[in-house]
Protein backbone atom coordinates (compact mmCIF):
# COMPACT_ATOMS: atom_id res chain seq x y z
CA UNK A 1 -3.72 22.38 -15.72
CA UNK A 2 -1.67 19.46 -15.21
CA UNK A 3 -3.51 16.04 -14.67
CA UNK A 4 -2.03 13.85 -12.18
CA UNK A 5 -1.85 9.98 -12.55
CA UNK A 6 -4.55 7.83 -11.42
CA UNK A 7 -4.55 4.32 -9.67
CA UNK A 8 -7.75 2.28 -8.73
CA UNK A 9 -7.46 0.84 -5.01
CA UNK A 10 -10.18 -1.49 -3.95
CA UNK A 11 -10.77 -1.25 -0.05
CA UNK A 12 -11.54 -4.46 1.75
CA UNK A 13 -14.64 -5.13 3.66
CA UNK A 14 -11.85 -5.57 6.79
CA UNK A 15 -10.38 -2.27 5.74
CA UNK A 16 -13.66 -0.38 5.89
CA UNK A 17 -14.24 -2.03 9.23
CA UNK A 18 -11.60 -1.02 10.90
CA UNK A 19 -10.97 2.75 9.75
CA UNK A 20 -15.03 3.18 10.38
CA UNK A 21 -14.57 1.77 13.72
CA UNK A 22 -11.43 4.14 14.23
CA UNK A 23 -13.09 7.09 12.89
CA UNK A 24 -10.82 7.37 10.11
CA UNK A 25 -11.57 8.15 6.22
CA UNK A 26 -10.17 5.10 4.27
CA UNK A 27 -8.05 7.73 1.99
CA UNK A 28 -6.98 9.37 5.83
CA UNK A 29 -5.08 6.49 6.66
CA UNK A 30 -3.55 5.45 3.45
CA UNK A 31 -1.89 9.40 3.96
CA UNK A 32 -0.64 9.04 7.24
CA UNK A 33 0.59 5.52 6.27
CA UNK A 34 3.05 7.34 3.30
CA UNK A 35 3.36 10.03 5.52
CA UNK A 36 5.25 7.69 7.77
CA UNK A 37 7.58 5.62 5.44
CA UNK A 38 11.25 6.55 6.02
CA UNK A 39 14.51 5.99 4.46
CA UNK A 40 16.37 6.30 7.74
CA UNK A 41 14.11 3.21 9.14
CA UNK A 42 14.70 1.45 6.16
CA UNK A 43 18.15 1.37 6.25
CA UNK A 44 17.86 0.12 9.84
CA UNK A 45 17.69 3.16 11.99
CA UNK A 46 16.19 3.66 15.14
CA UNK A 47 12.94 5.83 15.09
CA UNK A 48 9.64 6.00 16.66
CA UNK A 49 7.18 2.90 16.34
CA UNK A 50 4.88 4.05 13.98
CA UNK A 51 7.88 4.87 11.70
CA UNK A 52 9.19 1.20 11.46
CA UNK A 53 5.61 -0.54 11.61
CA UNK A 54 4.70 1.56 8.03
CA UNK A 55 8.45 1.01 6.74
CA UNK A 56 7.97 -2.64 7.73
CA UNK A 57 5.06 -3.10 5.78
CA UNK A 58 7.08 -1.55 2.58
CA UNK A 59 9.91 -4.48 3.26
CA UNK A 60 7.20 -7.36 3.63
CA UNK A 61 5.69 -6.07 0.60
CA UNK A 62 9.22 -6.92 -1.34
CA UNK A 63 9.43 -10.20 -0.07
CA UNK A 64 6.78 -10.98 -0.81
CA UNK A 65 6.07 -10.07 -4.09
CA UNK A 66 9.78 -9.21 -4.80
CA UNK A 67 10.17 -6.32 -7.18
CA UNK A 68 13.71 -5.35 -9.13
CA UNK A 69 14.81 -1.77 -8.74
CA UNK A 70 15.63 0.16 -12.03
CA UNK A 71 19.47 0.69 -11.82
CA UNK A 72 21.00 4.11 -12.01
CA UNK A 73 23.01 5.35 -14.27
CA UNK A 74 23.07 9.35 -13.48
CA UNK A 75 26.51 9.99 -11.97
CA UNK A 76 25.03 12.87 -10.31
CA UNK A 77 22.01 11.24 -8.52
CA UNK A 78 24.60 8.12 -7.66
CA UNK A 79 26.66 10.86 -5.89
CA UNK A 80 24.25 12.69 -4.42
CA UNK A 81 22.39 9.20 -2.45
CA UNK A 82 26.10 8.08 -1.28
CA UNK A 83 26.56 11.64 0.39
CA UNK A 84 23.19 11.15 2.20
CA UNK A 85 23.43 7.43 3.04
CA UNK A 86 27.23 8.11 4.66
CA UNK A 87 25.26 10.52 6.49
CA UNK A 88 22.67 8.90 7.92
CA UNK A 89 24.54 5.88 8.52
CA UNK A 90 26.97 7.51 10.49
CA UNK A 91 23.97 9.39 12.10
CA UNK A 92 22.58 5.73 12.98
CA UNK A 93 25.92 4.52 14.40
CA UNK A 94 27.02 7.82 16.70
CA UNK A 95 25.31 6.87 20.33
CA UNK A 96 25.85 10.41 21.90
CA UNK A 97 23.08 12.28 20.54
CA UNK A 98 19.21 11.63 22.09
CA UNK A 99 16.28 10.93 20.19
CA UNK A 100 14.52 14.09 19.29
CA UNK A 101 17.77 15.74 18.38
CA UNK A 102 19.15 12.45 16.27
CA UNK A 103 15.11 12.65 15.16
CA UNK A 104 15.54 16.55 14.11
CA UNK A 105 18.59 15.48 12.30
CA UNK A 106 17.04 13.14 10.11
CA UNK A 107 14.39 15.63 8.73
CA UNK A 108 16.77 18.03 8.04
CA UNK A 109 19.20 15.73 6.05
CA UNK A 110 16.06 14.37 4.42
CA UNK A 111 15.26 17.75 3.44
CA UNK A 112 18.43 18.80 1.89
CA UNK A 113 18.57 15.30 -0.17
CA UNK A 114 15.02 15.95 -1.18
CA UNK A 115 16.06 19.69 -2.37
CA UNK A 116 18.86 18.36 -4.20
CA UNK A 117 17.56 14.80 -5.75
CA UNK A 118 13.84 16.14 -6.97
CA UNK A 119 14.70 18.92 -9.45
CA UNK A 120 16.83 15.88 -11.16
CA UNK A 121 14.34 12.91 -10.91
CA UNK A 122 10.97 11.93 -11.90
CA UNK A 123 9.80 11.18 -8.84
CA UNK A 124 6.23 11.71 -8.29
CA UNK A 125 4.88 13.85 -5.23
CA UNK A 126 1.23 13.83 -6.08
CA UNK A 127 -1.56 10.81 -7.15
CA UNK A 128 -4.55 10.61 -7.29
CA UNK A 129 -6.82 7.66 -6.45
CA UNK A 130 -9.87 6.79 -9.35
CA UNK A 131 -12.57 8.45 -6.78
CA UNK A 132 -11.07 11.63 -7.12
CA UNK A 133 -8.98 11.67 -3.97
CA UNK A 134 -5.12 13.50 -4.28
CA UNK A 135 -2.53 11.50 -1.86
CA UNK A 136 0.82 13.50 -1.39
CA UNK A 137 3.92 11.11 -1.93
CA UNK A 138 6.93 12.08 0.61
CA UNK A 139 10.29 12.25 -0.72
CA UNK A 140 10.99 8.96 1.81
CA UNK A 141 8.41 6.99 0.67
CA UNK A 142 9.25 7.78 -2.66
CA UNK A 143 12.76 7.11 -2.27
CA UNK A 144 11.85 3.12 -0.36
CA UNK A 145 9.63 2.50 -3.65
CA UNK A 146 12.88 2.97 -5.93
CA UNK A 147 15.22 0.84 -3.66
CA UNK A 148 12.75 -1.79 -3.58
CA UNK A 149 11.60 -1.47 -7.07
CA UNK A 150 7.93 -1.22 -5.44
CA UNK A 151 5.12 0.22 -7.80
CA UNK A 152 3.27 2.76 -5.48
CA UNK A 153 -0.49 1.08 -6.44
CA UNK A 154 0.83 -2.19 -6.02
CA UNK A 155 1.97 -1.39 -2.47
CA UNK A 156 -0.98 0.72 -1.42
CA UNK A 157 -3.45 -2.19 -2.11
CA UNK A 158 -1.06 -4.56 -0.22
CA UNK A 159 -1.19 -2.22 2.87
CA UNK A 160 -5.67 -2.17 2.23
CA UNK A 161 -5.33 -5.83 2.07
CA UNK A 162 -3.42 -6.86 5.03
CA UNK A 163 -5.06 -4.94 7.79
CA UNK A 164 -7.37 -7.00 9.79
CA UNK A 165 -8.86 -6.07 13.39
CA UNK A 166 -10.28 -9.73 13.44
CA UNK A 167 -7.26 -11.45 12.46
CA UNK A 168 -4.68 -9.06 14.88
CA UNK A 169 -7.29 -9.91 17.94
CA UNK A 170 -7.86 -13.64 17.21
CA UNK A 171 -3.41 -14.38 16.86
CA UNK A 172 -2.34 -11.37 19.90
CA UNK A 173 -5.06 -10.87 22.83
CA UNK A 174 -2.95 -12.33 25.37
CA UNK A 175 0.47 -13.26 24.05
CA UNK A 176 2.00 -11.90 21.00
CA UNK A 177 2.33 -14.40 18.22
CA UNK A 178 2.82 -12.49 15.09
CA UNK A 179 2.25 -8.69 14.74
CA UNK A 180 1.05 -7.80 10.85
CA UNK A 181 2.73 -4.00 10.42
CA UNK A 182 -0.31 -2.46 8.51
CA UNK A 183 -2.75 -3.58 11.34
CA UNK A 184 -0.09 -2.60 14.09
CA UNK A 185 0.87 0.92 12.45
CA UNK A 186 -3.21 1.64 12.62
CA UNK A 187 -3.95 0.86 16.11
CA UNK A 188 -0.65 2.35 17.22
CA UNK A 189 -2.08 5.68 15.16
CA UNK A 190 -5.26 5.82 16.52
CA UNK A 191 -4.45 4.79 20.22
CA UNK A 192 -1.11 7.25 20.36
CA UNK A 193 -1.25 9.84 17.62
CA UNK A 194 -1.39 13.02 19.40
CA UNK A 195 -4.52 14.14 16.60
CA UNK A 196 -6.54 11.23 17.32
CA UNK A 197 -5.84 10.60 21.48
CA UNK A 198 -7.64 14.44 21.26
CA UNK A 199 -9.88 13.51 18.79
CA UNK A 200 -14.03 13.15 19.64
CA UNK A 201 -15.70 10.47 18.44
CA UNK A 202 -19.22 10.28 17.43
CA UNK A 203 -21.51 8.15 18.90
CA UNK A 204 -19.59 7.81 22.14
CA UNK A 205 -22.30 5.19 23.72
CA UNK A 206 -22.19 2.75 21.06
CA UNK A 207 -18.26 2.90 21.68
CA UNK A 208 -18.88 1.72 25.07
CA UNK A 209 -21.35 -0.79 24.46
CA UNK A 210 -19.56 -2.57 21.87
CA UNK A 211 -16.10 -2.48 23.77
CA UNK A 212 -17.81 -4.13 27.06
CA UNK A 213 -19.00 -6.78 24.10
CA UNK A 214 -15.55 -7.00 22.83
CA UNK A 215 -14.13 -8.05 26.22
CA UNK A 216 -16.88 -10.77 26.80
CA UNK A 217 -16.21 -12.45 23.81
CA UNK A 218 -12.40 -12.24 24.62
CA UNK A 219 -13.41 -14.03 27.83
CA UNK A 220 -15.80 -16.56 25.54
CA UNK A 221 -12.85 -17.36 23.22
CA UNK A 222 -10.17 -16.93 25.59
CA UNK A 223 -9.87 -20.89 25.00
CA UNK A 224 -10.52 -21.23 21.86
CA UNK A 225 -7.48 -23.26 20.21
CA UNK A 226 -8.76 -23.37 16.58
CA UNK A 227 -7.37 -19.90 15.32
CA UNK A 228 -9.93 -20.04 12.40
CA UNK A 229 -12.92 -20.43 14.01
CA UNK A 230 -11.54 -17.55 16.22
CA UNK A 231 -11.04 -15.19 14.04
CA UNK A 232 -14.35 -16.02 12.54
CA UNK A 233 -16.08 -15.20 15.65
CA UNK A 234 -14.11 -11.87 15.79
CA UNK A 235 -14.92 -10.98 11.82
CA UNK A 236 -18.80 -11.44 12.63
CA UNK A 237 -18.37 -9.15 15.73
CA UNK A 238 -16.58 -6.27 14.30
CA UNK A 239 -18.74 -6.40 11.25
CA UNK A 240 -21.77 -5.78 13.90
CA UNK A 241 -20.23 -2.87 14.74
CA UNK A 242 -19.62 -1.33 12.02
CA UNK A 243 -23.10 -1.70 10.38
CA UNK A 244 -23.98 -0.27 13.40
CA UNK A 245 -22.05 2.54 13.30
CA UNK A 246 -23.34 3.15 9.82
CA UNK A 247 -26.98 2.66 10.85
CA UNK A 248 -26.76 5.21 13.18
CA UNK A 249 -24.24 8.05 11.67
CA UNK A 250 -26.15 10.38 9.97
């Protein structure tokens, strides 16, 4: 039986807050969040929102923390990624076709690269985290790693580490300052996502209760100029809800 590598992540108290109050397994939304990196978005194409808010988190990553991609020397996988990129790029610049066929398009060149470039590379499509949990690695997210010269843990625990419901609230309840990409591509996921807009959630009162709270304290810090002190105010609140949620979730 093969074993599959491992990597440690260590989830944030603000990460566990906000997947708990989203109803979301930590190890849930890492998946969709790899499920969701693409090539085509990386190389500046236009796709859905949830598409370039988890692709945008891979490019912060790199400047971030910079990275150096491992050059190429297989003439065969050089030719192969030129075919594809012509392809999509001239996919990205042709106007005439809509969305969900230019969207249709983009899986199925992504499929035939994939079909070609894996028997021939050692990309990884499996991992496994050190609690025992498998995450499947898409050919796209695979592929962004390489071009950035991202290693997957490192980027993972970047992801864990920059979501914040506290610190999205306290910089963009009534005028968009600055957007972080992890936090965005979560609450776009669980307010949009077709699986989760159907989804029922447990303990539907304290839902209620604690969203009236949530829009009082809006009001009580709608003038609140010291972001800090804000954001504080917002941590303390969110973390009342979620040891709520766990006092009561059996």
């Amino acid at each position: 039986m093969e074993t599959k590598r491992q990597i440690k992540l260590n989830y944030t108290q603000e990460f566990k807050i906000a997947c708990k109050i989203n109803n979301l397994k930590p190890e849930e939304l890492i998946q969709y969040f790899i499920s969701y990196v693409s090539f085509y978005a990386f190389i500046g194409g236009n796709m859905e929102a949830m598409y370039l808010w988890a692709t945008t988190a891979c490019i912060d990553f790199k400047e971030a923390h910079g990275g150096e991609p491992k050059p190429v020397n297989n003439h065969r996988i050089q030719e192969i990624c030129l075919k594809y990129i012509k392809k999509l790029t001239a996919l990205n610049m042709s106007s005439s076709a809509s969305k969900m066929v230019a969207h249709y398009k983009i899986v199925s060149l992504m499929k035939e690269w994939s079909s070609e470039m894996l028997p021939i590379t050692d990309y990884e499509l499996e991992i496994e985290t050190t609690d025992g949990y498998q995450l499947e690695l898409s050919f796209d997210f695979n592929l962004v790693c390489r071009m950035n010269g991202t290693e997957i843990q490192e980027l993972l625990q970047y992801f864990i580490n920059q979501i914040s419901l506290a610190r999205e609230r306290a910089l963009n309840l009534y005028q968009v300052v600055k957007t972080d990409p992890s936090t965005a591509f979560l609450l776009l996921l669980s307010s949009k996502h077709e699986s989760f807009k159907n989804k029922i959630m447990p303990q539907q009162e304290m839902y209620k209760k604690y969203a009236a709270q949530l829009q009082k304290l809006d009001e009580r810090l709608k003038g609140e100029s010291n972001l800090e002190h804000k954001t504080r105010n917002y941590n303390k609140f969110y973390l009342a809800w979620y040891n709520a949620l766990n006092q009561n979730i059996n």
